[in-house]
Protein backbone atom coordinates (compact mmCIF):
# COMPACT_ATOMS: atom_id res chain seq x y z
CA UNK A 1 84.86 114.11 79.49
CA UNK A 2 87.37 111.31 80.33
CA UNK A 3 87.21 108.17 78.12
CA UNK A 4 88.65 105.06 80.01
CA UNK A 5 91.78 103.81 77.94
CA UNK A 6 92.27 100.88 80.29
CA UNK A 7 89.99 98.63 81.48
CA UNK A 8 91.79 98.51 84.99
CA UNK A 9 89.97 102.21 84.72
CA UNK A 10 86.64 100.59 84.35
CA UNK A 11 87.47 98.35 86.97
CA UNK A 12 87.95 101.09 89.07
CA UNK A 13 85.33 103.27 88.57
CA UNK A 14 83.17 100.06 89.76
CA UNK A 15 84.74 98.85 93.27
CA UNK A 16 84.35 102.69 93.55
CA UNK A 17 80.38 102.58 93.01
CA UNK A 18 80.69 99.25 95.03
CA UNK A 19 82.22 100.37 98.34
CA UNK A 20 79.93 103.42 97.90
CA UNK A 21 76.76 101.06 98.44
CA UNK A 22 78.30 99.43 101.34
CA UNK A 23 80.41 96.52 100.66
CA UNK A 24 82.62 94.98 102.99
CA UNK A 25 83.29 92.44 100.15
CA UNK A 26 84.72 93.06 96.25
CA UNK A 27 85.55 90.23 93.94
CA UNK A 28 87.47 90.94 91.02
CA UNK A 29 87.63 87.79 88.92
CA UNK A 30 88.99 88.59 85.49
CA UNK A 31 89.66 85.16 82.99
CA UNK A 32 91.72 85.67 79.90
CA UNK A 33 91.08 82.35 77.46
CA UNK A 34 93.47 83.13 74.58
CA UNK A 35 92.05 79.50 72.77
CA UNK A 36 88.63 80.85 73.06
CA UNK A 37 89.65 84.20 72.23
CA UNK A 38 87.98 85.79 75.18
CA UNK A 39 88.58 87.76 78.16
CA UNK A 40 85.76 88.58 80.85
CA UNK A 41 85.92 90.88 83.65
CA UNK A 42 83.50 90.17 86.47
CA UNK A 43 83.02 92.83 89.51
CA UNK A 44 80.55 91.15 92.36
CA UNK A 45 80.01 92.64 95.62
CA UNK A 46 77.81 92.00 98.80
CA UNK A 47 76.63 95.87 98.69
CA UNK A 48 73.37 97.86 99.06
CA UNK A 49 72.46 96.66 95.70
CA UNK A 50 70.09 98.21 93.44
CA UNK A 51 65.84 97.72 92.87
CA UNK A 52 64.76 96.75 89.64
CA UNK A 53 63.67 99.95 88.57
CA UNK A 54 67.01 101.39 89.31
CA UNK A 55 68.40 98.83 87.17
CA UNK A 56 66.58 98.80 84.03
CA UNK A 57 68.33 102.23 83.54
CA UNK A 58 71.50 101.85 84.72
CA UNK A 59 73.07 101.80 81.34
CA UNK A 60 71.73 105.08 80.73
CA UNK A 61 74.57 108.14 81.10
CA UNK A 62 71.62 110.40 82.73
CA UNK A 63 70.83 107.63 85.71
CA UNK A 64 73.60 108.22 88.45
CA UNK A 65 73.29 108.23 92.10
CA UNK A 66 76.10 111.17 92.05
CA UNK A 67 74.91 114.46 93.95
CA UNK A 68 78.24 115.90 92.17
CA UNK A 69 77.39 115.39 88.85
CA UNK A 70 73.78 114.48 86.49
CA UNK A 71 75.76 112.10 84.53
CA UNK A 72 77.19 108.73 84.88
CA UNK A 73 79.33 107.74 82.30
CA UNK A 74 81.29 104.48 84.11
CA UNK A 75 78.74 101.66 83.53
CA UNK A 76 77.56 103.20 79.89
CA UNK A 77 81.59 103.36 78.64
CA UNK A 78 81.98 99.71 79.59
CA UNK A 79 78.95 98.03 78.12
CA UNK A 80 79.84 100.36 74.87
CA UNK A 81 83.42 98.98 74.99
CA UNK A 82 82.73 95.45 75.65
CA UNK A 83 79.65 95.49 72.98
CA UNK A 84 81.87 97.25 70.40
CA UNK A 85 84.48 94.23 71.01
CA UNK A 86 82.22 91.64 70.01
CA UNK A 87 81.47 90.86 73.50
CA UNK A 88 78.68 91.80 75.86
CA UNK A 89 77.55 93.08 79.11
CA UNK A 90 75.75 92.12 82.20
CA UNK A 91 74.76 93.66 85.42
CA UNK A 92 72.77 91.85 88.01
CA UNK A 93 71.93 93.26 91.68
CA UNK A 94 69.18 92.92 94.27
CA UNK A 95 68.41 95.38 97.22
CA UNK A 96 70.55 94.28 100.19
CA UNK A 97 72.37 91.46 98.51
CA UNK A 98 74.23 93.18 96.11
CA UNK A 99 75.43 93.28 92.76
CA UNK A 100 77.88 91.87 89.87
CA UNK A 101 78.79 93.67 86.87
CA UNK A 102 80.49 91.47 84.04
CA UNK A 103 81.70 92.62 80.24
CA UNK A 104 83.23 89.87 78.05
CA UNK A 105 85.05 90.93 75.21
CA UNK A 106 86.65 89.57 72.14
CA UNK A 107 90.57 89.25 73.78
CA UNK A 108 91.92 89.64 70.54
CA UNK A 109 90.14 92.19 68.95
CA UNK A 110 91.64 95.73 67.68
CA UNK A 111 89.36 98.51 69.66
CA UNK A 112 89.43 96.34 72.86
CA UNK A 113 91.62 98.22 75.51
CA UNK A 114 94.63 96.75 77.54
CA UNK A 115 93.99 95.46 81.00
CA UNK A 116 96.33 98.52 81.40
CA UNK A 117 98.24 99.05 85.24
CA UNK A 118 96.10 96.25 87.25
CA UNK A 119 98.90 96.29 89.89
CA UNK A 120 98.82 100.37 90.47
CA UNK A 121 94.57 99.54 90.45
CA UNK A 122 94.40 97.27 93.31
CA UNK A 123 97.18 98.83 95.21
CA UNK A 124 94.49 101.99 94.70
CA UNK A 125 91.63 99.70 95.88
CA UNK A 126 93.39 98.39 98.91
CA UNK A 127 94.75 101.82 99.96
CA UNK A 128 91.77 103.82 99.20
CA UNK A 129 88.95 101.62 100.48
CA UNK A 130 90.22 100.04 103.32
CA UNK A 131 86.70 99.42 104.49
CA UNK A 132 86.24 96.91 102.27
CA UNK A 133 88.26 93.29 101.44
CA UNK A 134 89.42 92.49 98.05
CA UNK A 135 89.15 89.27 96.65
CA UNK A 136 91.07 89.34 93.49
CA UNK A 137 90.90 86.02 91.01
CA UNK A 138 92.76 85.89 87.12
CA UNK A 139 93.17 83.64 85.34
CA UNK A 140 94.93 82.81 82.10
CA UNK A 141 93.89 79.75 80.26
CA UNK A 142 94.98 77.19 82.97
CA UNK A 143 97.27 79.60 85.17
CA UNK A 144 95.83 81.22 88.18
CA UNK A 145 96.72 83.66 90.60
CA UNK A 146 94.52 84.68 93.76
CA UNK A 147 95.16 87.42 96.31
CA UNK A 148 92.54 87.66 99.50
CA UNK A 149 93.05 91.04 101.56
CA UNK A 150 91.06 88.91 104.08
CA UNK A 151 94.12 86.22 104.08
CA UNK A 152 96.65 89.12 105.10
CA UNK A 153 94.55 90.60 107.46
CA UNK A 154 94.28 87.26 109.17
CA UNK A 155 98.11 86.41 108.87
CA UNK A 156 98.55 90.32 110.15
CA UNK A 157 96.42 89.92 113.34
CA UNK A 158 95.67 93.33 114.83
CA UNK A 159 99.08 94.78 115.33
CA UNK A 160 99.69 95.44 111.84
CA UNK A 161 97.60 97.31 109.28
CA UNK A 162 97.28 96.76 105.53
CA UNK A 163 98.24 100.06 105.34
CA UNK A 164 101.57 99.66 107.04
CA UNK A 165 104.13 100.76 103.98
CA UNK A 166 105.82 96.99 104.55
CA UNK A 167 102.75 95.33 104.06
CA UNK A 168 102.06 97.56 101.32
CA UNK A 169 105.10 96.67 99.66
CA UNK A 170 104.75 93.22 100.29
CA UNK A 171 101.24 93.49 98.56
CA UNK A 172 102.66 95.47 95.48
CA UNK A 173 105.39 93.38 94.96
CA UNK A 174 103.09 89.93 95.30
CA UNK A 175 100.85 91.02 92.96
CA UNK A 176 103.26 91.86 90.38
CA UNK A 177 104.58 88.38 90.93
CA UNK A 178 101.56 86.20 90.15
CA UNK A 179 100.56 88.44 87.53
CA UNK A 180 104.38 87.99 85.67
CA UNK A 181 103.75 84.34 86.16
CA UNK A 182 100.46 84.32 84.57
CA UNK A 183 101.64 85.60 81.43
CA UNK A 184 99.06 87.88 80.71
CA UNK A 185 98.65 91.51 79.95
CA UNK A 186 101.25 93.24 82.61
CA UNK A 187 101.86 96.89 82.61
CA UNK A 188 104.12 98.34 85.30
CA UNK A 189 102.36 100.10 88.45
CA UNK A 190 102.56 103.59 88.98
């Protein structure tokens, strides 16, 4: 069993589950407030979402949708890791419009995991789900830094793909940028 020790891993594991119920559509918003002593990580997407029933277990390991496996151990980890930061967890969704998954945890405190590699996770999300756009939103206390796969596509046009190892580059190297200049957690990229 792998325990997450970065919480770009959680982050992961969720656009995974959210491209997997159909979005076209991920926003990661993540909001570090070092005077409130909080940081919150927000995943929203305009998937398949989930019913109610569905729902009301999700935070159980033995609920998954995975014909691989009978356990799902992503969603359970987080809420454990957020609530054991003196934070909490939420998860909203409704069939067909989708759902947002959001752990706020004590920024400060001991047990609560880096943000770890965030550059080496999007560049993952971008490359490996290229079905889907990222919108990706931090901030730190009154710094901000936005990057819209939706944007690039648009300056792109149709001649070049996000997937072009220029563009990819580009991407990897912008990212690394605005997060540098937000001052936050930064851990090189893989």
């Amino acid at each position: 069993m792998t325990v997450f020790r970065e919480l770009s891993q959680h982050i992961l594991d969720i656009v995974e589950n959210c491209v997997k119920a159909g979005a076209s559509l991920v926003r990661i918003e993540i909001e570090e407030d070092l005077t409130e002593d909080r940081l919150v990580i927000a995943v929203k997407d305009n998937g398949g979402g989930m019913d109610e029933a569905f729902l009301r277990h999700i935070s159980d390991p033995w609920v998954t949708t995975r014909t691989t496996r009978k356990v799902g151990l992503g969603i359970p980890f987080f809420k454990q890791t957020a609530e054991m930061c003196n934070g909490h967890f939420e998860i909203h969704s409704k069939k067909q419009q989708g759902t947002t998954v959001k752990a706020t945890f004590q920024h400060s405190h001991i047990d609560r995991p880096p943000l770890g590699a965030l550059v080496g996770t999007l560049m993952c999300i971008i490359v490996g789900y290229p079905q889907a756009d990222l919108l990706y939103h931090h901030r730190v206390d009154e710094r901000e830094f936005t990057l819209d796969t939706r944007e690039v596509r648009e300056m792109l046009g149709d001649e070049v793909a996000l997937s072009d190892p220029e563009v990819l580059a580009f991407l990897r190297g912008h990212l690394k940028e605005g997060l540098v200049e937000l001052g936050g957690e930064v851990q090189p990229a893989l």
